[in-house]
PDB file of N, CA and C in Angstrom:
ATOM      1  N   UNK A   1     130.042  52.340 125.624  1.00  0.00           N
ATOM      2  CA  UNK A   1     128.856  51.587 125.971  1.00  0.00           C
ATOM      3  C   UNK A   1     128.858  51.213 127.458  1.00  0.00           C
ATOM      4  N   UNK A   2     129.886  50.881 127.609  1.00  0.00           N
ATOM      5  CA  UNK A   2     130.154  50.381 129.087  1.00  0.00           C
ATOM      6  C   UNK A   2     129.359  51.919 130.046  1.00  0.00           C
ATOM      7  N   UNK A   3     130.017  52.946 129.741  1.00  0.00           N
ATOM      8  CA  UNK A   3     129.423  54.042 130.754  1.00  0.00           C
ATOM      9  C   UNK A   3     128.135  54.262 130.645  1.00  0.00           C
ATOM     10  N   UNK A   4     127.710  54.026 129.445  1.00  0.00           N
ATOM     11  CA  UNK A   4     126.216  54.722 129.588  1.00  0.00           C
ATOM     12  C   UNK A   4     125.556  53.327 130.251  1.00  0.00           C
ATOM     13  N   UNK A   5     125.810  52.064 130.420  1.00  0.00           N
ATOM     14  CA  UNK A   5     125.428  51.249 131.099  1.00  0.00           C
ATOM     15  C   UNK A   5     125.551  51.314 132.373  1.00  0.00           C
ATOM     16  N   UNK A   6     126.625  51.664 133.042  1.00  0.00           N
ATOM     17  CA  UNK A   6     127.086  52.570 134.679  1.00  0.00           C
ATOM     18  C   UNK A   6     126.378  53.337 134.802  1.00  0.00           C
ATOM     19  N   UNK A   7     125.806  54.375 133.969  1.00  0.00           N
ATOM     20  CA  UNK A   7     124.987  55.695 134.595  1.00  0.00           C
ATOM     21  C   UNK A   7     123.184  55.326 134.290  1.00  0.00           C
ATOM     22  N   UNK A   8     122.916  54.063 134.079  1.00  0.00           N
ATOM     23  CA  UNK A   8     121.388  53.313 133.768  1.00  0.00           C
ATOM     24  C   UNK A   8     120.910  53.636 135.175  1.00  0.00           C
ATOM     25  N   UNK A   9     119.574  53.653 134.900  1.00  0.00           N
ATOM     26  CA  UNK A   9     119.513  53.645 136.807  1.00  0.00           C
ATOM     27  C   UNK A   9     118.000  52.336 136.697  1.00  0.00           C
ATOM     28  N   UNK A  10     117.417  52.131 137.608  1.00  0.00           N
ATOM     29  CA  UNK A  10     116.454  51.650 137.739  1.00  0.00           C
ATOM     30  C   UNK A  10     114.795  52.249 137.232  1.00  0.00           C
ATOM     31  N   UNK A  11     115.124  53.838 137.749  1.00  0.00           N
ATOM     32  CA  UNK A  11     114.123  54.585 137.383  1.00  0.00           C
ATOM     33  C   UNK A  11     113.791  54.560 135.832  1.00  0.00           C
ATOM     34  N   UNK A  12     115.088  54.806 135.391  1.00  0.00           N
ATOM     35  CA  UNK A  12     115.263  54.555 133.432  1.00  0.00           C
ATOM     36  C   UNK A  12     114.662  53.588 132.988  1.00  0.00           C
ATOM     37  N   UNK A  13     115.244  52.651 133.819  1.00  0.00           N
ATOM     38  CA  UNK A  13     114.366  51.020 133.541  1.00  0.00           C
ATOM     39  C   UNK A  13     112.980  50.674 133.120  1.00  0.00           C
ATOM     40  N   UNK A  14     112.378  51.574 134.473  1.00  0.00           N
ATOM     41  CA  UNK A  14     110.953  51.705 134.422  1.00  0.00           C
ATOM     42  C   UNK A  14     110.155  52.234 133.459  1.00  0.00           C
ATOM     43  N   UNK A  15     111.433  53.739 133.307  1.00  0.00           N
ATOM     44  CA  UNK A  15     110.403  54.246 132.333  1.00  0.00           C
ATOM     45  C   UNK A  15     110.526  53.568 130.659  1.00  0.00           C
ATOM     46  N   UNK A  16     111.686  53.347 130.714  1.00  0.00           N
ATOM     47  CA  UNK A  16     111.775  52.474 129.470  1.00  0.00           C
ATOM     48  C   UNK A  16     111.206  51.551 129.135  1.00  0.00           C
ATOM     49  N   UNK A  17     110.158  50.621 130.003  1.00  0.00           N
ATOM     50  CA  UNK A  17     109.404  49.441 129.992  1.00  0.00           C
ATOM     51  C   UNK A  17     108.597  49.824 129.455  1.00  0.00           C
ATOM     52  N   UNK A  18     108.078  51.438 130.272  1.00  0.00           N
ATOM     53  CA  UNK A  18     106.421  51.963 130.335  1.00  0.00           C
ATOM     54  C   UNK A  18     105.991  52.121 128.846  1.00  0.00           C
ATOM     55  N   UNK A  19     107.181  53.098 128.185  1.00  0.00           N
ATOM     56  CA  UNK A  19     107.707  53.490 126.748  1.00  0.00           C
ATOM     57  C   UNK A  19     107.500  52.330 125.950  1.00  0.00           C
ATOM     58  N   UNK A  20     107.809  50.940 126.079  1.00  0.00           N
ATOM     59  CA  UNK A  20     107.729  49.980 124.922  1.00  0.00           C
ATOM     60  C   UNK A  20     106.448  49.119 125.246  1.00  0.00           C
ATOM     61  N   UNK A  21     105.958  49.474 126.883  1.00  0.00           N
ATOM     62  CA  UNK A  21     104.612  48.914 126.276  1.00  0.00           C
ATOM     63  C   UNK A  21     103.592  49.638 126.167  1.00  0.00           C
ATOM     64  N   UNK A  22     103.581  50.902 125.900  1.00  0.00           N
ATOM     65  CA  UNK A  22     102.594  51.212 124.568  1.00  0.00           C
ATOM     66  C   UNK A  22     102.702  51.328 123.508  1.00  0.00           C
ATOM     67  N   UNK A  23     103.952  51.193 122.784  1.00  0.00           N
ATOM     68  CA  UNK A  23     104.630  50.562 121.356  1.00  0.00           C
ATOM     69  C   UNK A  23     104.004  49.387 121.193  1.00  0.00           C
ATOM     70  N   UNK A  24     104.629  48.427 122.526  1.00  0.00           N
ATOM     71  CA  UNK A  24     103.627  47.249 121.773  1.00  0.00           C
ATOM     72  C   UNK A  24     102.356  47.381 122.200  1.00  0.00           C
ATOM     73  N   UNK A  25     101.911  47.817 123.096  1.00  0.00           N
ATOM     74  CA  UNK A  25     100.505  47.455 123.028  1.00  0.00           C
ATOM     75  C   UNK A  25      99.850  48.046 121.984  1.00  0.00           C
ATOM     76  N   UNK A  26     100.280  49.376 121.207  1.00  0.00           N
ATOM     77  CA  UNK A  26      99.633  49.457 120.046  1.00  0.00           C
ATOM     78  C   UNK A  26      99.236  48.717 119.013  1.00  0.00           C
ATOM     79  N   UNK A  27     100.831  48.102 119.040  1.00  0.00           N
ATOM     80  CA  UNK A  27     100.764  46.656 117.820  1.00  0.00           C
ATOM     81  C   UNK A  27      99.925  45.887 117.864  1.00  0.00           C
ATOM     82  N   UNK A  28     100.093  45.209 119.099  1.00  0.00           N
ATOM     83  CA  UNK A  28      99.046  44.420 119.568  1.00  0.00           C
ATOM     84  C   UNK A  28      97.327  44.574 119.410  1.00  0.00           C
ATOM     85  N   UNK A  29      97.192  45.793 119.684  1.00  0.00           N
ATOM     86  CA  UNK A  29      95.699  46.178 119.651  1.00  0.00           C
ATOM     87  C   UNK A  29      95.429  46.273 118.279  1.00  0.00           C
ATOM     88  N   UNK A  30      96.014  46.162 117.120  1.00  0.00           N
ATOM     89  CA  UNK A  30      95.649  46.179 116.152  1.00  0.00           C
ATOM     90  C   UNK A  30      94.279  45.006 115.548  1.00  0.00           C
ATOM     91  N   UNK A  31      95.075  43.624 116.068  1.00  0.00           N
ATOM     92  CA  UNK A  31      93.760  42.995 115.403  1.00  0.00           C
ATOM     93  C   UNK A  31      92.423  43.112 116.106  1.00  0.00           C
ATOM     94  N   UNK A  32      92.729  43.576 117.474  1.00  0.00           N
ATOM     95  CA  UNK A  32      91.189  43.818 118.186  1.00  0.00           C
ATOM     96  C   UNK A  32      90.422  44.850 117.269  1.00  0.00           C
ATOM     97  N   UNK A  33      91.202  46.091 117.144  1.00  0.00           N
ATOM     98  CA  UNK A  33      90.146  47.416 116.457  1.00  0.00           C
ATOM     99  C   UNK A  33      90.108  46.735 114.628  1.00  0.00           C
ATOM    100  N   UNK A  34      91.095  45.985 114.213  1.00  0.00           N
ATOM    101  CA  UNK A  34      90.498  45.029 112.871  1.00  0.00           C
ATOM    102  C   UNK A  34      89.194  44.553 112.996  1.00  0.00           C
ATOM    103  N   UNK A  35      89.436  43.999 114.016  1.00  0.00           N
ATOM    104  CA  UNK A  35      87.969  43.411 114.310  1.00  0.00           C
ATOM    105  C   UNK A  35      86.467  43.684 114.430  1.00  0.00           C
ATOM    106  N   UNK A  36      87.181  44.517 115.323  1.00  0.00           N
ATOM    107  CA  UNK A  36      85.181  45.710 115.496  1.00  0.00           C
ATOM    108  C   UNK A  36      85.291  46.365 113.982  1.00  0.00           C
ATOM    109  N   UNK A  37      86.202  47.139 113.115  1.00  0.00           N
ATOM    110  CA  UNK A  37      86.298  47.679 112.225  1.00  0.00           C
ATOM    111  C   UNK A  37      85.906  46.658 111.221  1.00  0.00           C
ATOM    112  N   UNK A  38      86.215  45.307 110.449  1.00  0.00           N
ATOM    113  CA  UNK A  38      85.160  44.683 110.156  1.00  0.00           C
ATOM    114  C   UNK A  38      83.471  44.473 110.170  1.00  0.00           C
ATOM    115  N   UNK A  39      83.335  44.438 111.360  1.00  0.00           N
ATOM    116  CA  UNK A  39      81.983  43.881 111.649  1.00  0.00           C
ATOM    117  C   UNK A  39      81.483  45.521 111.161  1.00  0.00           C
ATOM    118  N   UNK A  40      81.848  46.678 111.150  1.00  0.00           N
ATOM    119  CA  UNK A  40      80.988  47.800 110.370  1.00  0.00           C
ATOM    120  C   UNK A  40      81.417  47.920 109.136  1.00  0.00           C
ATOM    121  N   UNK A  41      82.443  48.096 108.519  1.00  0.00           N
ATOM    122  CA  UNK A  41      82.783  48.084 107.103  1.00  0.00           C
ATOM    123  C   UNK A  41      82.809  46.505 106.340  1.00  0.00           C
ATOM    124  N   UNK A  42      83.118  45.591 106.928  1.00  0.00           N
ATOM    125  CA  UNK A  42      83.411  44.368 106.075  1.00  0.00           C
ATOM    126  C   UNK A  42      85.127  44.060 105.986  1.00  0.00           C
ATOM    127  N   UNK A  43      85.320  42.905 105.884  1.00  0.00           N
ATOM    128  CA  UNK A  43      86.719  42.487 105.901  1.00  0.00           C
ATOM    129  C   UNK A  43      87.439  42.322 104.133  1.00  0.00           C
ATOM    130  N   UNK A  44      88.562  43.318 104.628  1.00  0.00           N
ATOM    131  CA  UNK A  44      89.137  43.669 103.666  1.00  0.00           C
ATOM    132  C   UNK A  44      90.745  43.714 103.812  1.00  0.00           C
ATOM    133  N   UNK A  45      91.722  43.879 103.387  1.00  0.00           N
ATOM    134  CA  UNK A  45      93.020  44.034 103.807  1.00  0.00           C
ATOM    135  C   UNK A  45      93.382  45.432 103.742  1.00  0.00           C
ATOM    136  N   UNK A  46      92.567  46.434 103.152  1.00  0.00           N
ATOM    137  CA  UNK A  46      92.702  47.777 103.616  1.00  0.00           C
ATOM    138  C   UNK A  46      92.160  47.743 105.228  1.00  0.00           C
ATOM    139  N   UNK A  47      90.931  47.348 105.550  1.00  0.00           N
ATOM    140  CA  UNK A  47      90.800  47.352 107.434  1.00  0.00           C
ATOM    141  C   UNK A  47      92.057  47.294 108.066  1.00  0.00           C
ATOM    142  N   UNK A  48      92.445  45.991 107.934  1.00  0.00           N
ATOM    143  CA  UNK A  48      93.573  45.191 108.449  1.00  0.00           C
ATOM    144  C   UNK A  48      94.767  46.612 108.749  1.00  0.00           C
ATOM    145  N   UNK A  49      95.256  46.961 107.472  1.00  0.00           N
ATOM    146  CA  UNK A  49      96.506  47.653 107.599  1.00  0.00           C
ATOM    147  C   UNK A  49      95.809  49.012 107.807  1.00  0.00           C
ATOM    148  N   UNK A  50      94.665  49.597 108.169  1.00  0.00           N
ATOM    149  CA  UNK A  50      94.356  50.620 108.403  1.00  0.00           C
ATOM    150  C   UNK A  50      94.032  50.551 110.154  1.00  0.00           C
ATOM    151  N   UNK A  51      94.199  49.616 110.420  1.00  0.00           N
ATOM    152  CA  UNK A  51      93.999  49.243 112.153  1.00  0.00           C
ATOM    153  C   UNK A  51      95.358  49.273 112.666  1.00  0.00           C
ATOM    154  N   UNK A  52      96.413  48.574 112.095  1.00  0.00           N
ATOM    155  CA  UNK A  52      97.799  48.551 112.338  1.00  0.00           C
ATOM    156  C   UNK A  52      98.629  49.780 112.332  1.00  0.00           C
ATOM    157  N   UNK A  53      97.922  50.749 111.398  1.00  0.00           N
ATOM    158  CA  UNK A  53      98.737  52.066 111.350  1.00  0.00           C
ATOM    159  C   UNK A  53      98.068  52.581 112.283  1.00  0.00           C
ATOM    160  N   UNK A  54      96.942  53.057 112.726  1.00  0.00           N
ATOM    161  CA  UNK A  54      96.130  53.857 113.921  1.00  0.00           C
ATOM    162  C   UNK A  54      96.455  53.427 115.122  1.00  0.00           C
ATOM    163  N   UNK A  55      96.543  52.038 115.187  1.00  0.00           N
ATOM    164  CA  UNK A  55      96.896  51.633 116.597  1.00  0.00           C
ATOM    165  C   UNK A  55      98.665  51.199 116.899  1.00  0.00           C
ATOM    166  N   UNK A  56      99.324  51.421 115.968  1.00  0.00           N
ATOM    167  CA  UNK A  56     100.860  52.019 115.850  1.00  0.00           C
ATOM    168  C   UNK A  56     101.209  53.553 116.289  1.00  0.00           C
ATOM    169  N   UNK A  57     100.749  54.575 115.320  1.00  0.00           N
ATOM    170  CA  UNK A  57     100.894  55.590 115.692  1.00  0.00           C
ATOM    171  C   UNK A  57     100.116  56.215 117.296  1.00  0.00           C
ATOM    172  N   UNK A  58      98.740  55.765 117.567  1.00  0.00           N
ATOM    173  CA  UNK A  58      98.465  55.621 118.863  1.00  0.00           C
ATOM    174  C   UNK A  58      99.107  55.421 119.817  1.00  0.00           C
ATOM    175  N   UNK A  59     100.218  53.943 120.019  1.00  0.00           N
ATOM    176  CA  UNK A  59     101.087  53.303 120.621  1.00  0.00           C
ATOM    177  C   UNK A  59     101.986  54.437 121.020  1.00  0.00           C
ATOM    178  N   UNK A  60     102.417  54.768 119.555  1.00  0.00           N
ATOM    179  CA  UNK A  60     103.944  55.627 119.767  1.00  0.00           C
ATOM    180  C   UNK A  60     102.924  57.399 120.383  1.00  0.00           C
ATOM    181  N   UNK A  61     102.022  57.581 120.228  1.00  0.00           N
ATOM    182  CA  UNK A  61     101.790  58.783 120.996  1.00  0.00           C
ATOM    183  C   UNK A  61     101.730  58.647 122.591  1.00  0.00           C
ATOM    184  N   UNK A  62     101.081  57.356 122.637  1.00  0.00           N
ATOM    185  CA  UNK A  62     101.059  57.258 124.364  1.00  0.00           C
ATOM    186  C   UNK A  62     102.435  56.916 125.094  1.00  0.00           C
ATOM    187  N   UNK A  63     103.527  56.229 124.352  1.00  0.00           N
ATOM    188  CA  UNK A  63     104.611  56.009 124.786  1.00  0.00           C
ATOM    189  C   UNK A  63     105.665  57.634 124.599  1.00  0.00           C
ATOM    190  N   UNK A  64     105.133  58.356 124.011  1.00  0.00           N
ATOM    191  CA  UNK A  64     105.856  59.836 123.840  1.00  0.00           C
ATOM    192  C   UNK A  64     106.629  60.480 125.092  1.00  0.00           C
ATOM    193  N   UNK A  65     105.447  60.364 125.737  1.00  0.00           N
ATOM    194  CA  UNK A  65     106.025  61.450 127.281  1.00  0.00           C
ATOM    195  C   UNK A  65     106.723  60.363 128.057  1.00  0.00           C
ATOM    196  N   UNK A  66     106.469  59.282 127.961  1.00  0.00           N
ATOM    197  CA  UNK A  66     107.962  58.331 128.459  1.00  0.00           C
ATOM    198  C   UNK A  66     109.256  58.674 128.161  1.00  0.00           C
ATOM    199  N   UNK A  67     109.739  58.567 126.405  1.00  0.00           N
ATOM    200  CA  UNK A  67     109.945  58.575 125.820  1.00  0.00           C
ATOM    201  C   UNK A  67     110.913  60.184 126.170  1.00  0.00           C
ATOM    202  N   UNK A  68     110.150  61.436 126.142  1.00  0.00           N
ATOM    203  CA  UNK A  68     110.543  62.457 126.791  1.00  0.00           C
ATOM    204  C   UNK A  68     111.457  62.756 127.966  1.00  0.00           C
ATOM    205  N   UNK A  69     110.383  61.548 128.788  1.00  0.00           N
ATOM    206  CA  UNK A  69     111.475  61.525 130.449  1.00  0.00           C
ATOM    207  C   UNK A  69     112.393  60.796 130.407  1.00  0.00           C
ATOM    208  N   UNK A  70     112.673  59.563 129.367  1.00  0.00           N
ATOM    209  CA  UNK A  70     114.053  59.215 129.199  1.00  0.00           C
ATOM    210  C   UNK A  70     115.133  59.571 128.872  1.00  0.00           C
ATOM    211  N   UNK A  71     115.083  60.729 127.954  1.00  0.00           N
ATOM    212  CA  UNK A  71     115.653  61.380 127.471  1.00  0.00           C
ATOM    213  C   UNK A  71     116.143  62.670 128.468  1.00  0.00           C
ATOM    214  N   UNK A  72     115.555  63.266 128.826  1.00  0.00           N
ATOM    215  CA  UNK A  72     115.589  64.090 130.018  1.00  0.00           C
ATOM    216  C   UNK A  72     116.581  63.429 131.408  1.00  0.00           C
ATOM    217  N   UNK A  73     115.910  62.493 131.715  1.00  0.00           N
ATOM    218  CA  UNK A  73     116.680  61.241 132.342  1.00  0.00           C
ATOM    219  C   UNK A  73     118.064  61.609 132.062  1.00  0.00           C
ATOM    220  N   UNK A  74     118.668  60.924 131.033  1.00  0.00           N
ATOM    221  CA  UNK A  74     119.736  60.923 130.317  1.00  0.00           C
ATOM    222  C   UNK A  74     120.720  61.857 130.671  1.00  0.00           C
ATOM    223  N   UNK A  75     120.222  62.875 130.295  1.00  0.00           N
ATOM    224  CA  UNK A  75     120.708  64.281 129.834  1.00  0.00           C
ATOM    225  C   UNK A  75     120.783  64.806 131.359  1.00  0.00           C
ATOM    226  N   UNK A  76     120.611  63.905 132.626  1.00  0.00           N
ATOM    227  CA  UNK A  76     120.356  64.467 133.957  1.00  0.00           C
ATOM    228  C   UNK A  76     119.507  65.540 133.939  1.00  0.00           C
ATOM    229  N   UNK A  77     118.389  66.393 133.011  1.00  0.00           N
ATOM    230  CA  UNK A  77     117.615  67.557 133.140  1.00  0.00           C
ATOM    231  C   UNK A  77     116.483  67.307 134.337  1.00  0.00           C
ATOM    232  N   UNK A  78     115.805  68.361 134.690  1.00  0.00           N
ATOM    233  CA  UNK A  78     114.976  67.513 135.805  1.00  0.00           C
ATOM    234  C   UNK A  78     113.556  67.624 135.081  1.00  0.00           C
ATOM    235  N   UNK A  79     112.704  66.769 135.701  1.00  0.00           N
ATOM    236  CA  UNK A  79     111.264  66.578 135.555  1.00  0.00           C
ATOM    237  C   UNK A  79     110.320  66.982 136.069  1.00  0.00           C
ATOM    238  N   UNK A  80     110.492  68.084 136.834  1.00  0.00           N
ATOM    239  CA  UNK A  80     109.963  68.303 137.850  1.00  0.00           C
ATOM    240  C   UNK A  80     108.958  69.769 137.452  1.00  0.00           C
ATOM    241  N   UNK A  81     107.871  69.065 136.125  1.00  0.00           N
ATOM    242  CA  UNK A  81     106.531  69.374 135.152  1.00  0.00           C
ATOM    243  C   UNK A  81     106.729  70.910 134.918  1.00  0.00           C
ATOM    244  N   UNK A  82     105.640  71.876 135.364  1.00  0.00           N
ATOM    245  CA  UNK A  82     104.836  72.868 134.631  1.00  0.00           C
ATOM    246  C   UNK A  82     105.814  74.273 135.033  1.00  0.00           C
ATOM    247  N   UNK A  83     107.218  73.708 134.420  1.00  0.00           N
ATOM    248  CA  UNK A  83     107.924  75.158 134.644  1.00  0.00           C
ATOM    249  C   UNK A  83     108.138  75.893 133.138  1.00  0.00           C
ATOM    250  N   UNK A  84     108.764  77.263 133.160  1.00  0.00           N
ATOM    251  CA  UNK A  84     108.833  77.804 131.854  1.00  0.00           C
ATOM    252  C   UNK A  84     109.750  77.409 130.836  1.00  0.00           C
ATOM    253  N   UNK A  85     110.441  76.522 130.686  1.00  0.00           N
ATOM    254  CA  UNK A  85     111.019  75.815 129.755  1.00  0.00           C
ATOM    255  C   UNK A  85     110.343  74.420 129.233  1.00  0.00           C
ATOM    256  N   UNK A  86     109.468  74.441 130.161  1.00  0.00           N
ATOM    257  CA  UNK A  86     108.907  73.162 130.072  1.00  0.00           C
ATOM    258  C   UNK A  86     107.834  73.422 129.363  1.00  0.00           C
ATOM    259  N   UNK A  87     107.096  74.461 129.412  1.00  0.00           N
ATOM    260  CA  UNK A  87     105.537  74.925 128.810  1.00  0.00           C
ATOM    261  C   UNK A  87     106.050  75.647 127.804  1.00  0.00           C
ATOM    262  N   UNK A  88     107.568  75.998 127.530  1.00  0.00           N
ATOM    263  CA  UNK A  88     108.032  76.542 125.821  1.00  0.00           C
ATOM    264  C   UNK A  88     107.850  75.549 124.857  1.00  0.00           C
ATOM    265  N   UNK A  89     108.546  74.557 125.615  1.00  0.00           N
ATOM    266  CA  UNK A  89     108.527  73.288 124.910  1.00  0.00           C
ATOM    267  C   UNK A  89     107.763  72.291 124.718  1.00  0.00           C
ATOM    268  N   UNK A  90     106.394  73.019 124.555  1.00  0.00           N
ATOM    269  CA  UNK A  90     105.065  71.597 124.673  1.00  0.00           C
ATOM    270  C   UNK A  90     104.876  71.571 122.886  1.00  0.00           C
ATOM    271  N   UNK A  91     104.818  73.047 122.284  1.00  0.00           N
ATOM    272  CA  UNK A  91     104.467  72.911 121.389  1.00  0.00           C
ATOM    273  C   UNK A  91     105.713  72.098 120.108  1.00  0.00           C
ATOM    274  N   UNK A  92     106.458  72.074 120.751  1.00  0.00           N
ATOM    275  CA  UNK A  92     107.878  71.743 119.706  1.00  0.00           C
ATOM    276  C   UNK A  92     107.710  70.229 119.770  1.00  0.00           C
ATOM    277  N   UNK A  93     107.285  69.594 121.183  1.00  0.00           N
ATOM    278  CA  UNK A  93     107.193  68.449 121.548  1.00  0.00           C
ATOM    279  C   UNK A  93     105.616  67.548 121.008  1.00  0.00           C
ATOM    280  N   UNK A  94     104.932  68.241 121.202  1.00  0.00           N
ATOM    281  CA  UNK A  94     103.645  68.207 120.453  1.00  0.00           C
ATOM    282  C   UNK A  94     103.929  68.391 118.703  1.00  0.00           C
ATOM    283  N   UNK A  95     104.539  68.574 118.166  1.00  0.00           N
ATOM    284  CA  UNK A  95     105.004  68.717 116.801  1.00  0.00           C
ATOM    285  C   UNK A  95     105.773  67.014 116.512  1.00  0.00           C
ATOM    286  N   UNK A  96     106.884  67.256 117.168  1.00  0.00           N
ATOM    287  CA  UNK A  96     108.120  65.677 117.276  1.00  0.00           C
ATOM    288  C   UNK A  96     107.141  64.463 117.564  1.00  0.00           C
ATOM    289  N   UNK A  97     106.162  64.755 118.646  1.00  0.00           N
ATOM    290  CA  UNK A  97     105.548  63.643 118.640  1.00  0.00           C
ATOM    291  C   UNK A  97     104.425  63.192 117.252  1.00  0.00           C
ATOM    292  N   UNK A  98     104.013  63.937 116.888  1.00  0.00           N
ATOM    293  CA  UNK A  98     102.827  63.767 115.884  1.00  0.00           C
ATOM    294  C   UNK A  98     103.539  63.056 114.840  1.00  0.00           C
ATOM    295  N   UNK A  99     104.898  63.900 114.440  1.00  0.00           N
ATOM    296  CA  UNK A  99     105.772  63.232 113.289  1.00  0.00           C
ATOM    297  C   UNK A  99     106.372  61.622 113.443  1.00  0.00           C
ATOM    298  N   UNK A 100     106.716  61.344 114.787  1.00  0.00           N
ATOM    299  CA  UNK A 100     107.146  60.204 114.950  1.00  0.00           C
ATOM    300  C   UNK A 100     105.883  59.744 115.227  1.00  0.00           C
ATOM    301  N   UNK A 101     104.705  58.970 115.792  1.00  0.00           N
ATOM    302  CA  UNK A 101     103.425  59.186 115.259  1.00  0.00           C
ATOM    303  C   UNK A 101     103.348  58.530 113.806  1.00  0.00           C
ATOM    304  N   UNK A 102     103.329  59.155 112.949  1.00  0.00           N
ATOM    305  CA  UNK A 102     103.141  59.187 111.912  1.00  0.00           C
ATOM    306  C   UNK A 102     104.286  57.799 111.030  1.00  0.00           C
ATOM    307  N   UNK A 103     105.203  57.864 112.141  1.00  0.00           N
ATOM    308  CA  UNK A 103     106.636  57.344 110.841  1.00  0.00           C
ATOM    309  C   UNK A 103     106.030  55.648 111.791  1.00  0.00           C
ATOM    310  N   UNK A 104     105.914  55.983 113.067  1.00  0.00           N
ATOM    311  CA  UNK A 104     105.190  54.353 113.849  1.00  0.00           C
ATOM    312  C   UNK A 104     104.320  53.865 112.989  1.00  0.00           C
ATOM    313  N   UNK A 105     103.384  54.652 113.008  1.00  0.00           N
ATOM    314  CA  UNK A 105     101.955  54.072 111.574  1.00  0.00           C
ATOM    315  C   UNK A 105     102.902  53.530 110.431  1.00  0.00           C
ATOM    316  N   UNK A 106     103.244  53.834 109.669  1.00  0.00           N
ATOM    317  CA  UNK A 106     104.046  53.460 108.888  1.00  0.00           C
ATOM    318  C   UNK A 106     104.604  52.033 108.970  1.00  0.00           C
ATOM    319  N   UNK A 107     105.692  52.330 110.065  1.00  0.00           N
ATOM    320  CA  UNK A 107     106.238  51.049 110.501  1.00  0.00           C
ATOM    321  C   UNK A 107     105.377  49.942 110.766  1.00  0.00           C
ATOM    322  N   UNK A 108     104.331  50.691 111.411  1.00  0.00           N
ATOM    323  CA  UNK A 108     103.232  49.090 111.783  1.00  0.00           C
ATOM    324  C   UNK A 108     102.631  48.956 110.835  1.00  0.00           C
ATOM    325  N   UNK A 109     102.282  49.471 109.439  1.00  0.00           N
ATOM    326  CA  UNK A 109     101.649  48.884 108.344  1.00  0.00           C
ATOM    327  C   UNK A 109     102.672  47.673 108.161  1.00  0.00           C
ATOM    328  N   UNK A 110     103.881  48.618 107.891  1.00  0.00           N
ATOM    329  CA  UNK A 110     105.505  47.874 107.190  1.00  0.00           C
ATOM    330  C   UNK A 110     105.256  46.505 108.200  1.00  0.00           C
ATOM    331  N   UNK A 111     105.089  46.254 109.257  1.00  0.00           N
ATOM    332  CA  UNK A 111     105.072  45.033 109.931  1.00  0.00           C
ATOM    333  C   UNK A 111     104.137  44.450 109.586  1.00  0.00           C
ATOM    334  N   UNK A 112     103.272  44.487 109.699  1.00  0.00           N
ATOM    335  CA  UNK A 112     102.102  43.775 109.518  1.00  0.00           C
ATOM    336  C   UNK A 112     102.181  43.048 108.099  1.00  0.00           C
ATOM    337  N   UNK A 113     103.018  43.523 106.907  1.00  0.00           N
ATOM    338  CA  UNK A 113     102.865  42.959 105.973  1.00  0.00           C
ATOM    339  C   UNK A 113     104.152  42.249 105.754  1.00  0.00           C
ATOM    340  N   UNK A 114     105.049  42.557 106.417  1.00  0.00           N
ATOM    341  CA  UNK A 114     105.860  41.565 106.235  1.00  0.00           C
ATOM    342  C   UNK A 114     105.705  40.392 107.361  1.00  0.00           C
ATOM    343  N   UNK A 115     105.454  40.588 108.900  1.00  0.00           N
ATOM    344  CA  UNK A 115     104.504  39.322 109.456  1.00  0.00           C
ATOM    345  C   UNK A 115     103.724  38.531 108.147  1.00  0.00           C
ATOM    346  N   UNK A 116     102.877  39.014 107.460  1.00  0.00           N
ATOM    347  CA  UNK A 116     101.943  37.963 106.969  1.00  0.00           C
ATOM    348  C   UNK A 116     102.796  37.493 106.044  1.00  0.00           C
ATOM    349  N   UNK A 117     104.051  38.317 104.978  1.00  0.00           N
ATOM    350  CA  UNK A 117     104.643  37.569 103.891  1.00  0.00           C
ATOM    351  C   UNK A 117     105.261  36.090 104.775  1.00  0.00           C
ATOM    352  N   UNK A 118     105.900  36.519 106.203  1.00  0.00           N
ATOM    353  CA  UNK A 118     106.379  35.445 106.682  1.00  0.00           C
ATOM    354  C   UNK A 118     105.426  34.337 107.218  1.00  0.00           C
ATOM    355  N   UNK A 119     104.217  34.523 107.276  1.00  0.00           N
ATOM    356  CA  UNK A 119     103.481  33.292 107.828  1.00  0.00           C
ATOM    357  C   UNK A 119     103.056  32.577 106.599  1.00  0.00           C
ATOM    358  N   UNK A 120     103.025  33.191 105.644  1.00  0.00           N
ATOM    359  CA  UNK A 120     102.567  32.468 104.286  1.00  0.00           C
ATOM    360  C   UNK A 120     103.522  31.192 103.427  1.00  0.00           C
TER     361      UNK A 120
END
């Protein structure tokens, strides 16, 4: 632990911030799109947890290519965009992301309902 804390850099930092705030800001945006999503369907607790999963998995798509360059980061690979390993790998990456995507939605339903068991 100690080394991979020595080889952190600042840049990592950054991007690691960038990465968790569109995680949370997904979360977050949930009760806003609850909201407009009400006022056309009506308030229901399917809205609710159907806002939390869209704007979860949303979150985790926009935090993806962070997410990518940290990893890359890591691994010292470079970033330096539209070369041929890089355009092999859109579609594999475009796949990983959709799936994790998918497991975020999830998770942000899973939150959202255990938030409310705990406020109750």
């Amino acid at each position: 632990m100690i080394n991979t804390l020595r080889t952190f850099s600042p840049k990592q930092c950054l991007i690691i911030t960038a990465q968790e705030t569109a995680f949370f800001g997904g979360l977050s945006a949930a009760d806003k799109l609850a909201s407009i999503l009400k006022e056309r369907f009506g308030d229901n607790k399917v809205i609710d947890y159907t806002a939390a999963g869209l704007t979860g998995g949303l979150g985790s798509l926009a935090g993806h290519p962070f997410n990518t360059a940290v990893t890359r980061s890591q691994n010292k690979l470079p970033m330096d965009g539209f070369n041929r390993s890089f355009l092999s790998g859109c579609k594999q990456s475009i796949q990983r992301s959709l799936t994790k995507a998918r497991a975020i939605a999830v998770f942000a339903v899973g939150y959202k309902f255990a938030k409310e068991m705990l406020n109750n």
